[in-house]
N, C-alpha and C. Protein backbone atom coordinates (compact mmCIF):
# COMPACT_ATOMS: atom_id res chain seq x y z
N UNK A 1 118.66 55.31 181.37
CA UNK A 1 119.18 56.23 180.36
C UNK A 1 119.67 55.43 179.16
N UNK A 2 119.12 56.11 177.96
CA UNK A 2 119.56 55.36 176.70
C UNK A 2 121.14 55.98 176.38
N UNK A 3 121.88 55.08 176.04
CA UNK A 3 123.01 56.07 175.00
C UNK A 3 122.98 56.73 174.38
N UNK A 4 123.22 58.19 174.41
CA UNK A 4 123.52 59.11 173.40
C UNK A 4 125.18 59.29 172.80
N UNK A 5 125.44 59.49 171.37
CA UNK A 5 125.96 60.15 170.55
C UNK A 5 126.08 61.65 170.18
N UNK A 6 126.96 62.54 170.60
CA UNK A 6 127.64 63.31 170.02
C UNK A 6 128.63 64.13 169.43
N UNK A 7 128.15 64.53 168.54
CA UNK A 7 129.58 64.63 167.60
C UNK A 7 130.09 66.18 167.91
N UNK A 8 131.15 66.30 167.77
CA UNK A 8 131.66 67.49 168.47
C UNK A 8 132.43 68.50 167.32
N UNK A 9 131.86 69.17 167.08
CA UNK A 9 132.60 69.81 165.25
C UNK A 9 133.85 70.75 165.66
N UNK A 10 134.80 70.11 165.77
CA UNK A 10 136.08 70.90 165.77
C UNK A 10 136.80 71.73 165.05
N UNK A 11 136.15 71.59 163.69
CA UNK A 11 136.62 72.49 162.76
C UNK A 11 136.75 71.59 161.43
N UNK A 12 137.88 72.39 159.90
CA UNK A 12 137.94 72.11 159.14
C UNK A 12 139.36 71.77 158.94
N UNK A 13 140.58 70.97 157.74
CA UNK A 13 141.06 70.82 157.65
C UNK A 13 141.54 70.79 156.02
N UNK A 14 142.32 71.02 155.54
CA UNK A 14 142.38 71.10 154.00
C UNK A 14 143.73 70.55 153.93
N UNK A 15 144.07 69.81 152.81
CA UNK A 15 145.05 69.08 152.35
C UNK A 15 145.11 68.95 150.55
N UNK A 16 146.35 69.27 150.51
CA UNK A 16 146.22 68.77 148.87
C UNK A 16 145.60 67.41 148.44
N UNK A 17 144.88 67.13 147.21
CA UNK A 17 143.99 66.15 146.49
C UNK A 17 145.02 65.10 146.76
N UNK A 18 146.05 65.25 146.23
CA UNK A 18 146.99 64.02 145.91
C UNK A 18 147.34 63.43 147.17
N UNK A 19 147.19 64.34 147.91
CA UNK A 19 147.73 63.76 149.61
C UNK A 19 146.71 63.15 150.32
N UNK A 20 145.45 63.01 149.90
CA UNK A 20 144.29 62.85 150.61
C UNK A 20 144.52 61.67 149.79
N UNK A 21 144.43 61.72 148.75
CA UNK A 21 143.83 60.12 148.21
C UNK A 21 145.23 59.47 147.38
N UNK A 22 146.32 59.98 147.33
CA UNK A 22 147.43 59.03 147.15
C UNK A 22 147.41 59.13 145.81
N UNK A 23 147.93 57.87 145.15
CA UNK A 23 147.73 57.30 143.66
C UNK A 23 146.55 57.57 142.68
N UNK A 24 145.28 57.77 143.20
CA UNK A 24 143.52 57.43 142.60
C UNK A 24 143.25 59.26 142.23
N UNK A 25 144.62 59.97 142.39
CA UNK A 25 144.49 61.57 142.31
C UNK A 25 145.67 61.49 141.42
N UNK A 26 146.84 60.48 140.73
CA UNK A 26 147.88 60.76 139.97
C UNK A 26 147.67 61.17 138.75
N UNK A 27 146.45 60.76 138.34
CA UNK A 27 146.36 61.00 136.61
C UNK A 27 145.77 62.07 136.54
N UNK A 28 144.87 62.80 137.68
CA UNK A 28 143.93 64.09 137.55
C UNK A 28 144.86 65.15 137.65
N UNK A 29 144.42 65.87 136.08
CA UNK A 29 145.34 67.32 136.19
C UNK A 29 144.56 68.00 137.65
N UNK A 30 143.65 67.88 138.04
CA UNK A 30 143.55 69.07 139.46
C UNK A 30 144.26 68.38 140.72
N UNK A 31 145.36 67.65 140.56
CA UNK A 31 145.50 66.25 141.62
C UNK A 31 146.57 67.41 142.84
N UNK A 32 146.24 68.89 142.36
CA UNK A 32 146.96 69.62 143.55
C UNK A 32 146.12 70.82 144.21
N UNK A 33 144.97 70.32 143.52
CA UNK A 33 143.56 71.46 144.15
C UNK A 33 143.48 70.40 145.51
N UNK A 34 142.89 71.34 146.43
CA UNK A 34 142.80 71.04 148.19
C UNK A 34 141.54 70.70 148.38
N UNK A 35 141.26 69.51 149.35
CA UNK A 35 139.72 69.20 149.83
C UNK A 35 139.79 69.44 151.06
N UNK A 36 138.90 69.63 151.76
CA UNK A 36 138.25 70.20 152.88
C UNK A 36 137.64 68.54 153.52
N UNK A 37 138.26 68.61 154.74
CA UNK A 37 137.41 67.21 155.07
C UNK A 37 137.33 67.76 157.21
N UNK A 38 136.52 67.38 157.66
CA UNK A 38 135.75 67.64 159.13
C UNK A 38 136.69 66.83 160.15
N UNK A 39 137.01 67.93 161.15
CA UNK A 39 137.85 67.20 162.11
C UNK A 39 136.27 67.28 163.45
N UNK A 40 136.49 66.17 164.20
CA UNK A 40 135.89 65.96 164.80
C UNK A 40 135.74 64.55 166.15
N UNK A 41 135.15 65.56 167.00
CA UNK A 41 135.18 64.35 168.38
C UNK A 41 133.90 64.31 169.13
N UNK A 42 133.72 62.65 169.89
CA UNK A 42 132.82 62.17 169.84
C UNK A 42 132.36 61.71 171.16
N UNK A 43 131.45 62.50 171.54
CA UNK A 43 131.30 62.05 173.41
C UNK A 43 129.96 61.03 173.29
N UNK A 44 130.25 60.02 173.95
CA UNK A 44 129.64 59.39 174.31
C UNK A 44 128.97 59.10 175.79
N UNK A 45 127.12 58.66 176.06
CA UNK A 45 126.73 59.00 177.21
C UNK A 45 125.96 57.76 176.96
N UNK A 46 126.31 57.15 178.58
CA UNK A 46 125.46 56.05 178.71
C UNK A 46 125.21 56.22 180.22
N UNK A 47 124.32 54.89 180.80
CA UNK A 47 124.01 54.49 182.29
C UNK A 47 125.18 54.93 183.20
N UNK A 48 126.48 54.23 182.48
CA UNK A 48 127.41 53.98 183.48
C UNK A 48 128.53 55.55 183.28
N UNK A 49 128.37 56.17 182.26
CA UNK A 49 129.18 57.29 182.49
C UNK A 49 129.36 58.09 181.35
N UNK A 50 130.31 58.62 180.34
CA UNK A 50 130.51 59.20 179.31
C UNK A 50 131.86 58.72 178.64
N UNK A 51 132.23 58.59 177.61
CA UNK A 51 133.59 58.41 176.89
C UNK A 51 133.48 59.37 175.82
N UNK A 52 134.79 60.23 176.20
CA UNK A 52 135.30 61.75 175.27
C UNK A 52 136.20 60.50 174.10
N UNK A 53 135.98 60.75 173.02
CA UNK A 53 136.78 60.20 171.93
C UNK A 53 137.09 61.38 170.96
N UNK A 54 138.26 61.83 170.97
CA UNK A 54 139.06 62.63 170.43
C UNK A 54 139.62 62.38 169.88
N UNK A 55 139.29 62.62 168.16
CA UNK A 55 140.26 62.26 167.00
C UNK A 55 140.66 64.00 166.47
N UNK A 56 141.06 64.89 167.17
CA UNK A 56 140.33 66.21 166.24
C UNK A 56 142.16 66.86 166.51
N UNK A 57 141.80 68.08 166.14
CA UNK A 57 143.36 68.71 166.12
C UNK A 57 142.96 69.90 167.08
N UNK A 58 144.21 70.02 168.15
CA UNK A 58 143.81 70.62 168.95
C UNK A 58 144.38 72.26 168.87
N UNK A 59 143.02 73.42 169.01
CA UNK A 59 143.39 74.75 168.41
C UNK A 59 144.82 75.12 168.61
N UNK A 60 145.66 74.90 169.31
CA UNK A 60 147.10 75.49 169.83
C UNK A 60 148.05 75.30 168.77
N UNK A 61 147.73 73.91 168.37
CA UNK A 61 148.90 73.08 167.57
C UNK A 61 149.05 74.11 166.15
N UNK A 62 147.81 74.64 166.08
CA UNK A 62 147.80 75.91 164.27
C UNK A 62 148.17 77.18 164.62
N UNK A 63 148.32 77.46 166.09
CA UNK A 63 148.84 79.06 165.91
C UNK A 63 150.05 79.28 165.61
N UNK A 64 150.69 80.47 166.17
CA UNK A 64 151.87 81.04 165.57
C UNK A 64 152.91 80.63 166.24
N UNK A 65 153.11 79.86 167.43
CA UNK A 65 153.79 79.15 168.28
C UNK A 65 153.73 77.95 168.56
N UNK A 66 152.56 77.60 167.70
CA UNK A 66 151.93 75.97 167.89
C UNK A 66 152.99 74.98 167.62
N UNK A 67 152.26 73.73 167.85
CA UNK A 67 153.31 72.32 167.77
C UNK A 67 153.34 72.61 166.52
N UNK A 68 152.69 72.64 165.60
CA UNK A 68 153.05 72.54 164.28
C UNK A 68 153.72 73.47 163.42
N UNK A 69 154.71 73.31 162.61
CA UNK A 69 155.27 73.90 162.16
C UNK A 69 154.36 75.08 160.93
N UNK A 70 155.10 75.74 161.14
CA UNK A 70 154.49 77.04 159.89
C UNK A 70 154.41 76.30 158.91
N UNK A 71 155.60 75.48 158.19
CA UNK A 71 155.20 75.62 156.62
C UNK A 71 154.15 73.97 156.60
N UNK A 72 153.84 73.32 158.47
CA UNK A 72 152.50 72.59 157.60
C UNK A 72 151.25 72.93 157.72
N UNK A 73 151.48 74.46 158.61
CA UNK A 73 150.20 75.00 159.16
C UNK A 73 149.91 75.62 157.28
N UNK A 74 150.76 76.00 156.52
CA UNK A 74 150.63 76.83 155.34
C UNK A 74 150.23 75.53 154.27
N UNK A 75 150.89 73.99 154.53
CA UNK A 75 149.93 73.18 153.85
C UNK A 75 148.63 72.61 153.54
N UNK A 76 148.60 72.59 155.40
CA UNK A 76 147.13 71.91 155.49
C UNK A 76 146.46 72.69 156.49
N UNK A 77 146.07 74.14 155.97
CA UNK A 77 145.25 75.24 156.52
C UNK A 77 143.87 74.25 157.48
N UNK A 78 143.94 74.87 158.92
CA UNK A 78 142.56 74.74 159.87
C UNK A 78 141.74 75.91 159.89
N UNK A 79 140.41 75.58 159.75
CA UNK A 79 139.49 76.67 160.80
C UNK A 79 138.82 76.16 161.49
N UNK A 80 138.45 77.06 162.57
CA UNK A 80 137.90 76.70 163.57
C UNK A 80 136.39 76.41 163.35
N UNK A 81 135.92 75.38 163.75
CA UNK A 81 134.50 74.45 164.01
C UNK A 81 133.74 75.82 165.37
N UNK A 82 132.32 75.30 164.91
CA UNK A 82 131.60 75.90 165.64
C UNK A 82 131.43 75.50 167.48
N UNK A 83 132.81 74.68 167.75
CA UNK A 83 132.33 74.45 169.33
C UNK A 83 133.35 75.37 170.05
N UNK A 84 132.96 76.36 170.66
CA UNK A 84 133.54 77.16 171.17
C UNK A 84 133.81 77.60 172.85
């Protein structure tokens, strides 16, 4: 068996400009418009077995009781990725 790669689309994530890229967003008047960047995790399959690599945010943490607080669920809005 060869190694396979896959990527696991967990969803989306949005953050203000200035927070994503720091300083290189200070001089841009849009430096408080939001980018959209891919949360995502990565199973790996070989001879000897599989490795789950999970960098992603897990659905619970954005609801209405979640780990995360309301006002950063209202900063940095999730939707849900197509793995269901």
């Amino acid at each position: 068996m060869r190694n396979r790669l896959h990527v696991l689309d967990l969803g989306r994530m949005q953050m203000a400009r200035s927070s994503f890229f720091g300083d290189l967003a200070a001089d841009d008047p849009g430096k408080n418009d939001f980018v959209e960047f891919p949360i995502s995790a990565y199973l790996i399959e070989g001879p000897d077995g599989r490795i789950l690599y999970d960098a992603g945010c897990h659905p619970d943490a954005m609801k209405a009781d979640g780990r995360w607080s309301e006002s950063f669920q209202s900063q940095f809005p999730w939707t849900l990725g197509n793995l269901r």
